[in-house]
C-alpha atoms as a PDB file:
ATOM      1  CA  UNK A   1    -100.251 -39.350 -15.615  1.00  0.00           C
ATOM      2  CA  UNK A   2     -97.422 -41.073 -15.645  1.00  0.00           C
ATOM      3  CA  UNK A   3     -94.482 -41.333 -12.931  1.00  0.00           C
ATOM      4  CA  UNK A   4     -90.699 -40.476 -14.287  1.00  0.00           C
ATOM      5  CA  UNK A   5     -88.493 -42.935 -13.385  1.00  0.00           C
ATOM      6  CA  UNK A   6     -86.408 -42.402 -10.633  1.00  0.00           C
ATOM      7  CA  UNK A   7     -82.774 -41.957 -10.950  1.00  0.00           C
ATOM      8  CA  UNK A   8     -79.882 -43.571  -8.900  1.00  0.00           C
ATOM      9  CA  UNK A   9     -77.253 -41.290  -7.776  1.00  0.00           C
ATOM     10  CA  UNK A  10     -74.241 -42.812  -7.512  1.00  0.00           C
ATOM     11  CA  UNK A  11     -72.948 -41.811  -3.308  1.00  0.00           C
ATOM     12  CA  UNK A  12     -70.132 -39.324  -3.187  1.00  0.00           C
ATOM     13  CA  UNK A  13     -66.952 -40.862  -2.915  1.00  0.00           C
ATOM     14  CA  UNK A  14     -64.369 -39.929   0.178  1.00  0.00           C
ATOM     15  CA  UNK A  15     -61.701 -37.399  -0.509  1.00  0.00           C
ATOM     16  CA  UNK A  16     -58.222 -38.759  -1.181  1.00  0.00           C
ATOM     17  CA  UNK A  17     -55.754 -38.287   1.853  1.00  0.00           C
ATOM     18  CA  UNK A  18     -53.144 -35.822   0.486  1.00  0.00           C
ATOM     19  CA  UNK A  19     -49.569 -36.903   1.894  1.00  0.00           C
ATOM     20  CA  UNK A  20     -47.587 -33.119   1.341  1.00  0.00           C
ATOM     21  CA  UNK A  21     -44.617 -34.756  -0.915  1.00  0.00           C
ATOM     22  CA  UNK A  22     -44.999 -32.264  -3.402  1.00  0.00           C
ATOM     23  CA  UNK A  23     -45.435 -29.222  -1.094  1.00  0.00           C
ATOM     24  CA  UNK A  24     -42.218 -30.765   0.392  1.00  0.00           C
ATOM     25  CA  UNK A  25     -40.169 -30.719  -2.320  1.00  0.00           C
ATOM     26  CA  UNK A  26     -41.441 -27.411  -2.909  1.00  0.00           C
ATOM     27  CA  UNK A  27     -40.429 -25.976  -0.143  1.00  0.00           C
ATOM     28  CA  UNK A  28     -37.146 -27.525  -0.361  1.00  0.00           C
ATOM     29  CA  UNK A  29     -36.517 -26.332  -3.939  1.00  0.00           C
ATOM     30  CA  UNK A  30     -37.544 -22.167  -2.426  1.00  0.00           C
ATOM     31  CA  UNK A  31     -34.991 -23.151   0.142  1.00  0.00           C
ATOM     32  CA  UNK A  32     -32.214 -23.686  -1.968  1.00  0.00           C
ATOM     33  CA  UNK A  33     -33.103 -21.065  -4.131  1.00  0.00           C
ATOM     34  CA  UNK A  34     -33.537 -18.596  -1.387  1.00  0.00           C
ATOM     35  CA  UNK A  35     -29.396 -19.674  -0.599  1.00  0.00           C
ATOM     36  CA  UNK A  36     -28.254 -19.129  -4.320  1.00  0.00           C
ATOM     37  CA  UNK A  37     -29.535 -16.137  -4.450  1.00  0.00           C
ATOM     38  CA  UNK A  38     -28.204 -15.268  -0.894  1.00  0.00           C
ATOM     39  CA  UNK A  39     -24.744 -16.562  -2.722  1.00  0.00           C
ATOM     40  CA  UNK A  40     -24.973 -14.272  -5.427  1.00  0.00           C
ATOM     41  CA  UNK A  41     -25.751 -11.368  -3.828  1.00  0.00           C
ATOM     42  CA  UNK A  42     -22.493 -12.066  -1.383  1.00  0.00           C
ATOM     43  CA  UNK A  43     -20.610 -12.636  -4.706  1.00  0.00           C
ATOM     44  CA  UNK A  44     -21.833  -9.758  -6.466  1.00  0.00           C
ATOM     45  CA  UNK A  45     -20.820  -7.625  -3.580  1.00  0.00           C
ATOM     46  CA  UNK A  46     -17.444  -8.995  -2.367  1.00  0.00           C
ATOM     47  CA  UNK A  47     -16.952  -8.650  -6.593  1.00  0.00           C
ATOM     48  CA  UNK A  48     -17.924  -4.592  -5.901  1.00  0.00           C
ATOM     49  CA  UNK A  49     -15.881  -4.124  -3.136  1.00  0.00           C
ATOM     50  CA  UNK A  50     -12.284  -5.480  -4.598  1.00  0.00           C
ATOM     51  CA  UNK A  51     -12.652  -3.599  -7.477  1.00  0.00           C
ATOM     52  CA  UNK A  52     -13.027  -0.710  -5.513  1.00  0.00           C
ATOM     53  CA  UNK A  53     -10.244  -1.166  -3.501  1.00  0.00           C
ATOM     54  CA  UNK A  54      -8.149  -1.564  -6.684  1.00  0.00           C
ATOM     55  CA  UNK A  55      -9.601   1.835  -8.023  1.00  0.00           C
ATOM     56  CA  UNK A  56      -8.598   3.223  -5.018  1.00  0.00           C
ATOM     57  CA  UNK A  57      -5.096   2.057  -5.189  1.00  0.00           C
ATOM     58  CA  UNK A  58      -4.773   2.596  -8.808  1.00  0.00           C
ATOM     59  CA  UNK A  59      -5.661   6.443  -7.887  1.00  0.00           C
ATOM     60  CA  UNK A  60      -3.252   6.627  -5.117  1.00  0.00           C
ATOM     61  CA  UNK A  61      -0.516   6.135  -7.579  1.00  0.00           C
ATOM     62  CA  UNK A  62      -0.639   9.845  -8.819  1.00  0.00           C
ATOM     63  CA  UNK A  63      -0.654  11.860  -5.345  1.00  0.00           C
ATOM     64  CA  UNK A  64       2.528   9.103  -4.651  1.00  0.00           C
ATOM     65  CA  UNK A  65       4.249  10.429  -7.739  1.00  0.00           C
ATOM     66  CA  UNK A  66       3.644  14.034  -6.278  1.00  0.00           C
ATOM     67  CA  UNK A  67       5.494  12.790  -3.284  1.00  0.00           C
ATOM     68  CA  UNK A  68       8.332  11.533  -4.726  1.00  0.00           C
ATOM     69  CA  UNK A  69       9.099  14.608  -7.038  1.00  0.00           C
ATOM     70  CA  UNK A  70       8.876  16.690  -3.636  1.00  0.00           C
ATOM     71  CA  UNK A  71      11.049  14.295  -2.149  1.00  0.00           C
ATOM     72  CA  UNK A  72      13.526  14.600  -5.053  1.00  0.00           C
ATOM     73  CA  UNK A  73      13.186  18.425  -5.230  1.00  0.00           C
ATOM     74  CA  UNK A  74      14.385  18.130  -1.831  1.00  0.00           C
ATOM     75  CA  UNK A  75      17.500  16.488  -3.059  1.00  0.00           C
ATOM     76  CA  UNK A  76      18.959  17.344  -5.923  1.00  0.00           C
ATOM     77  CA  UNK A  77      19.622  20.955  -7.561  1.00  0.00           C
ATOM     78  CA  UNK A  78      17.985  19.631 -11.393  1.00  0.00           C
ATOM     79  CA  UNK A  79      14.567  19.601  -9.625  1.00  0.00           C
ATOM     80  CA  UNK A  80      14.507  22.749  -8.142  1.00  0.00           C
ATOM     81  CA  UNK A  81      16.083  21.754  -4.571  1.00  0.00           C
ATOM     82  CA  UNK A  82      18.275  21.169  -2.399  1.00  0.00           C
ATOM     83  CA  UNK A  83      16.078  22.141   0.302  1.00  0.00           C
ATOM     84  CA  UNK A  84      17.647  19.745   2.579  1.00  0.00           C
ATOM     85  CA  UNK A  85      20.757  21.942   3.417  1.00  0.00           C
ATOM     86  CA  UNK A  86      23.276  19.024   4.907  1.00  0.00           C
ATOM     87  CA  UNK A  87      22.844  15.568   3.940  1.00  0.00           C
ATOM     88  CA  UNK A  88      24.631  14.198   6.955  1.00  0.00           C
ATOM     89  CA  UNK A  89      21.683  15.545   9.316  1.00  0.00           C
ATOM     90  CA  UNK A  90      18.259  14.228   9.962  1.00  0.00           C
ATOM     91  CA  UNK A  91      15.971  17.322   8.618  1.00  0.00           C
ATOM     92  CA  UNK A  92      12.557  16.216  10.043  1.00  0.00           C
ATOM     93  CA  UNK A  93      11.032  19.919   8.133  1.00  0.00           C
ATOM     94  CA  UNK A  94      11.591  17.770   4.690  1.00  0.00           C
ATOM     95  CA  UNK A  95      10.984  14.581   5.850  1.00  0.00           C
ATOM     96  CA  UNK A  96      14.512  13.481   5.758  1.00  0.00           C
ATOM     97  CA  UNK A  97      16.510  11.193   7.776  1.00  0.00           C
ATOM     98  CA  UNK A  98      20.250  10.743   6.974  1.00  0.00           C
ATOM     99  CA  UNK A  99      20.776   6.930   7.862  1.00  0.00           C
ATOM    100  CA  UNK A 100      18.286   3.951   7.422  1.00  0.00           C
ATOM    101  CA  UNK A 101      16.775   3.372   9.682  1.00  0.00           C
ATOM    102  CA  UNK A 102      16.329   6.959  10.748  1.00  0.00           C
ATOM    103  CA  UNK A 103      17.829   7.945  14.044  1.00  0.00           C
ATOM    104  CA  UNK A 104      15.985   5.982  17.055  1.00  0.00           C
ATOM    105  CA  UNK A 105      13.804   4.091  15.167  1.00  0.00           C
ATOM    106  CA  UNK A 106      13.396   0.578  15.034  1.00  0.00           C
ATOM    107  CA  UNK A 107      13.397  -1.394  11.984  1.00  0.00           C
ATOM    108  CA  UNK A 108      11.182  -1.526   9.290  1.00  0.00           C
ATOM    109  CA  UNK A 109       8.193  -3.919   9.166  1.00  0.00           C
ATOM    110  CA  UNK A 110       7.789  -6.877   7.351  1.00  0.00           C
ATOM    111  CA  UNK A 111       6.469  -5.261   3.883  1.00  0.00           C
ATOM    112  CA  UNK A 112       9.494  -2.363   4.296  1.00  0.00           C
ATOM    113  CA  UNK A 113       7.744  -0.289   5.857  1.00  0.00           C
ATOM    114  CA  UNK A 114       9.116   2.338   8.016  1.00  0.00           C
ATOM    115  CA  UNK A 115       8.050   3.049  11.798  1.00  0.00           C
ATOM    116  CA  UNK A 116       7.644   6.463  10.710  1.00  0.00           C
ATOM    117  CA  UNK A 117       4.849   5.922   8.744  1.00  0.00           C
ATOM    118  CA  UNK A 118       3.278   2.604   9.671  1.00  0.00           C
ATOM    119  CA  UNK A 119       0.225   4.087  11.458  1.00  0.00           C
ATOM    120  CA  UNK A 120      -1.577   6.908  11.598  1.00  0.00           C
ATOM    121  CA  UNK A 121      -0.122   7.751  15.024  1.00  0.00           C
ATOM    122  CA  UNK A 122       3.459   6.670  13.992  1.00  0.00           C
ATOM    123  CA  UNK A 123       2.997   9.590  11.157  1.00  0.00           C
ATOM    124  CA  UNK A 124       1.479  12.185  14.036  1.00  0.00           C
ATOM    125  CA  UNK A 125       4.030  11.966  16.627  1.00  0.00           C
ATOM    126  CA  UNK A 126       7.326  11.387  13.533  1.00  0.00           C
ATOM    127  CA  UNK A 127       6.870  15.234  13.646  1.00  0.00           C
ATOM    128  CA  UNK A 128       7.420  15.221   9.462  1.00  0.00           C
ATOM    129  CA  UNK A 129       7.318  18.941   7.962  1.00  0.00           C
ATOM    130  CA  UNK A 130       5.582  18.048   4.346  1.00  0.00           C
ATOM    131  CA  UNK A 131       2.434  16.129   3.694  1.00  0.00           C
ATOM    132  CA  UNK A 132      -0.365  17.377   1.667  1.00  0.00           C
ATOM    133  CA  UNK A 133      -3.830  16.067   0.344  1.00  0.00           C
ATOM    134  CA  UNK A 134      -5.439  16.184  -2.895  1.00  0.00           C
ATOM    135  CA  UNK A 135      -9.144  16.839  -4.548  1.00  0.00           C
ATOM    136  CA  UNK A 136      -9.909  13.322  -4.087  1.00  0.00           C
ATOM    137  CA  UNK A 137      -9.388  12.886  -0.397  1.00  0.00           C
ATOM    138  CA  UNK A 138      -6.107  11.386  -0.297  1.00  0.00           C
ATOM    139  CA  UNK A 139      -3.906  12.121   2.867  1.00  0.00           C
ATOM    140  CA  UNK A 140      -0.116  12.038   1.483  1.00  0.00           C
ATOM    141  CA  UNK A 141       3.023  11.493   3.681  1.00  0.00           C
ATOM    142  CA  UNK A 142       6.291  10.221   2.572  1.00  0.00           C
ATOM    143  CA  UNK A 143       9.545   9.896   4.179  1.00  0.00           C
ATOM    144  CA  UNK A 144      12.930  10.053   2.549  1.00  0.00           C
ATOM    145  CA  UNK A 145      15.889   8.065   3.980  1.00  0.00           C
ATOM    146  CA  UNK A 146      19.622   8.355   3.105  1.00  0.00           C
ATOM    147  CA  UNK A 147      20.816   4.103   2.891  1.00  0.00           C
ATOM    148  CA  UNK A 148      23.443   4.705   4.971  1.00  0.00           C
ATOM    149  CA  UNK A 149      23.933   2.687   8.639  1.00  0.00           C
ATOM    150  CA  UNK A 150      22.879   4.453  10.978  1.00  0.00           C
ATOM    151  CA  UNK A 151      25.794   2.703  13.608  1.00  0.00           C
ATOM    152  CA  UNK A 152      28.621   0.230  12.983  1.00  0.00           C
ATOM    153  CA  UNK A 153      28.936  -2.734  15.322  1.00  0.00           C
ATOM    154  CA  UNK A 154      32.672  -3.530  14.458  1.00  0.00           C
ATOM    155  CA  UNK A 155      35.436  -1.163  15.298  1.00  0.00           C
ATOM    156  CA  UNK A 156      37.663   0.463  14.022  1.00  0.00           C
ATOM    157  CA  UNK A 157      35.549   2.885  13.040  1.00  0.00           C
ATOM    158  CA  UNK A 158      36.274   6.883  11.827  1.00  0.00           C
ATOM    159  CA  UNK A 159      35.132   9.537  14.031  1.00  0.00           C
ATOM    160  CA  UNK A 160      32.668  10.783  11.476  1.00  0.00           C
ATOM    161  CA  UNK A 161      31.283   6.931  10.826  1.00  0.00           C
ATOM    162  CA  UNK A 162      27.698   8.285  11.338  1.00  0.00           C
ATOM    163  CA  UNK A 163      28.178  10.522   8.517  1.00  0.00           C
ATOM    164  CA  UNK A 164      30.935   8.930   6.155  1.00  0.00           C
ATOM    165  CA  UNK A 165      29.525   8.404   2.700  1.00  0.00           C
ATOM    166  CA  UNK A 166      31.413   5.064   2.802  1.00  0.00           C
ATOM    167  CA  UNK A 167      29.205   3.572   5.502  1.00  0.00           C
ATOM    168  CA  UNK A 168      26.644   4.314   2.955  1.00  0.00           C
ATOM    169  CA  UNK A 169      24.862   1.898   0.222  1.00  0.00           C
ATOM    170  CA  UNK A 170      26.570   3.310  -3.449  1.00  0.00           C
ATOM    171  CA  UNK A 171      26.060   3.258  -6.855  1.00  0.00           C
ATOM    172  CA  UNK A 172      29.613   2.282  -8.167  1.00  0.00           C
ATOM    173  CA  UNK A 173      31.366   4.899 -10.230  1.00  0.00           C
ATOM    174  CA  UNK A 174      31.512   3.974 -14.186  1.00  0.00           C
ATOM    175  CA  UNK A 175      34.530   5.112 -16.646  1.00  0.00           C
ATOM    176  CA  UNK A 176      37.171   7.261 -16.068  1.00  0.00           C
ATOM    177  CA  UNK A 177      40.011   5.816 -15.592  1.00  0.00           C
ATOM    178  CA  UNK A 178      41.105   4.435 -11.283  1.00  0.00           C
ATOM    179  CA  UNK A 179      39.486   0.918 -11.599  1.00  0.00           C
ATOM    180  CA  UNK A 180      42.090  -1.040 -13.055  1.00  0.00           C
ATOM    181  CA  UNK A 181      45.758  -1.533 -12.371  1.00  0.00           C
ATOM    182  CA  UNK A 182      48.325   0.672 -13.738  1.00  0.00           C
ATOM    183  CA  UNK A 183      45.013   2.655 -15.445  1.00  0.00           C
ATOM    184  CA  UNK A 184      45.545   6.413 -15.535  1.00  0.00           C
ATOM    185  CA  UNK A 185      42.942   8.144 -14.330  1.00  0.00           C
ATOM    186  CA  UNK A 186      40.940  10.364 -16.701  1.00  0.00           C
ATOM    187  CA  UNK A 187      38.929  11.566 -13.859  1.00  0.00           C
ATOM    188  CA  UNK A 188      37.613  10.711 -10.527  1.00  0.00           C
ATOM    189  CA  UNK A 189      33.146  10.633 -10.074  1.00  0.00           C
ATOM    190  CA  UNK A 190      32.951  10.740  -6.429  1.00  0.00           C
ATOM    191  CA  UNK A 191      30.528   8.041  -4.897  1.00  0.00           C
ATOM    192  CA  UNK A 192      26.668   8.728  -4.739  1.00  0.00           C
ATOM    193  CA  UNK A 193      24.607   7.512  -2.016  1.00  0.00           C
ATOM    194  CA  UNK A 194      21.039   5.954  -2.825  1.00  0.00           C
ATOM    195  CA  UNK A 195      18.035   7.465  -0.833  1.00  0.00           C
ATOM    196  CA  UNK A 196      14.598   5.765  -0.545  1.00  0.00           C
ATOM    197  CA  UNK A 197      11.351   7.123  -0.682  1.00  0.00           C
ATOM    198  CA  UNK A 198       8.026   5.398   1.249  1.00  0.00           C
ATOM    199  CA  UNK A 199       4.668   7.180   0.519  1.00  0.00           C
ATOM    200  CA  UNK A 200       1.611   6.725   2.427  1.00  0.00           C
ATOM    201  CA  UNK A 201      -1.362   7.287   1.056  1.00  0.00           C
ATOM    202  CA  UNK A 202      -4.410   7.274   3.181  1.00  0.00           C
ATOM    203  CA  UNK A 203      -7.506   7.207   1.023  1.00  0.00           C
ATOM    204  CA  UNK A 204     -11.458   7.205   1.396  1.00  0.00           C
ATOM    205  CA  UNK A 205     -13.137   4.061   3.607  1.00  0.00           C
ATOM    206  CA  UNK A 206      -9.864   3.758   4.875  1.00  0.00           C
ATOM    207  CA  UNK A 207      -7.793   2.057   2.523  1.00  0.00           C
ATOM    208  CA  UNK A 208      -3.857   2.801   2.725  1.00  0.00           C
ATOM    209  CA  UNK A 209      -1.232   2.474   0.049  1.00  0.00           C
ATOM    210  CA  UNK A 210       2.899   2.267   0.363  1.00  0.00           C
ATOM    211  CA  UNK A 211       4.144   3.256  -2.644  1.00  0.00           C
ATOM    212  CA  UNK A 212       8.634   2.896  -2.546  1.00  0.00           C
ATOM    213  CA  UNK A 213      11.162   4.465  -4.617  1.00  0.00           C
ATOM    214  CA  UNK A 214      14.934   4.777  -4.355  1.00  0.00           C
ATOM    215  CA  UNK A 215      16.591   8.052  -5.803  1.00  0.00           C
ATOM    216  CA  UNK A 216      20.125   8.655  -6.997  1.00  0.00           C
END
């Protein structure tokens, strides 16, 4: 019988000492990731939120047009009106005030707004007669004010200066005659006063929209 060689086994080499750099930049790389996507998401929702807020404002526009032709039906006999019987008094039932600003109120705020209507309470306590809201849960208001000064610092003044049509801001009349020298006069247009119209519209999640006209 004969012996089989015996074979030499070559001794098992140590394990390499593993440093971590790649696990490091791995975790690194998740890290920035992690933010982009953190930065996308805020993106992606800011994005949602403004153009909901400008679908919101773009369908406040048709309830403020509703306003308007109530406040112009209050006005003037072509649109079914007057319900506002004298001009020359404040008729809080139609949300009218005859002088700008309206009588003991302060002056508007920095956008034009009225006191009347720049806050929910303002509009509670202003005590305004007309204000409706529509199928898609928009709270209306609107206030209508005659641009004439409400008080005149200077004397001499008329007795009826609160209520004069000439304290008032006009539209100039046109033709007929009494604007030049020696002109006959065809016929006389008496002066028209200008009236402006703020809407408030207070719509879902609490956005509000001011929406101004001026009527003559």
């Amino acid at each position: 019988m004969s012996a089989s060689p015996l074979t030499r086994r070559n001794p098992p080499q140590p394990a390499a000492r593993q440093r971590g750099v790649v696990l490091f930049i791995a975790l690194i790389v998740m890290v920035a990731m992690s933010l982009a996507a953190v930065a996308l998401v805020r993106s992606v929702d800011t994005t949602s939120q403004v153009i909901g807020n400008l679908a919101f404002r773009q369908a406040s526009i048709l309830p403020a047009n509703l306003a308007i032709e109530a406040a112009t039906q209050s006005l003037f006999t072509d649109s079914g009106g007057p319900l506002v019987a004298d001009v020359r008094l404040d008729t809080m039932a139609q949300n009218y005030c005859r002088s700008h600003p309206c009588t003991g109120d302060g002056a508007d705020d920095q956008f034009g707004v009225p006191p009347k209507l720049q806050s929910k309470t303002a509009v509670a306590a202003a005590g305004l007669g007309r204000s409706f809201t529509d199928g898609s849960g928009n709270t209306v208001t609107y206030l209508t004010e005659r641009l004439c000064n409400a008080d005149v610092a200077s004397p001499p003044r008329p007795a009826d200066y609160k209520t004069d049509i000439t304290w008032c801001d006009l539209i100039s009349p046109k033709g007929g005659g009494c604007h030049t020298i020696n002109e006959q006069c065809a016929f006389d247009i008496p002066p028209v006063a200008f009236y402006r119209v703020t809407v408030r519209v207070d719509g879902p999640q609490n956005t509000v929209s001011f929406i101004q006209a001026v009527l003559r």
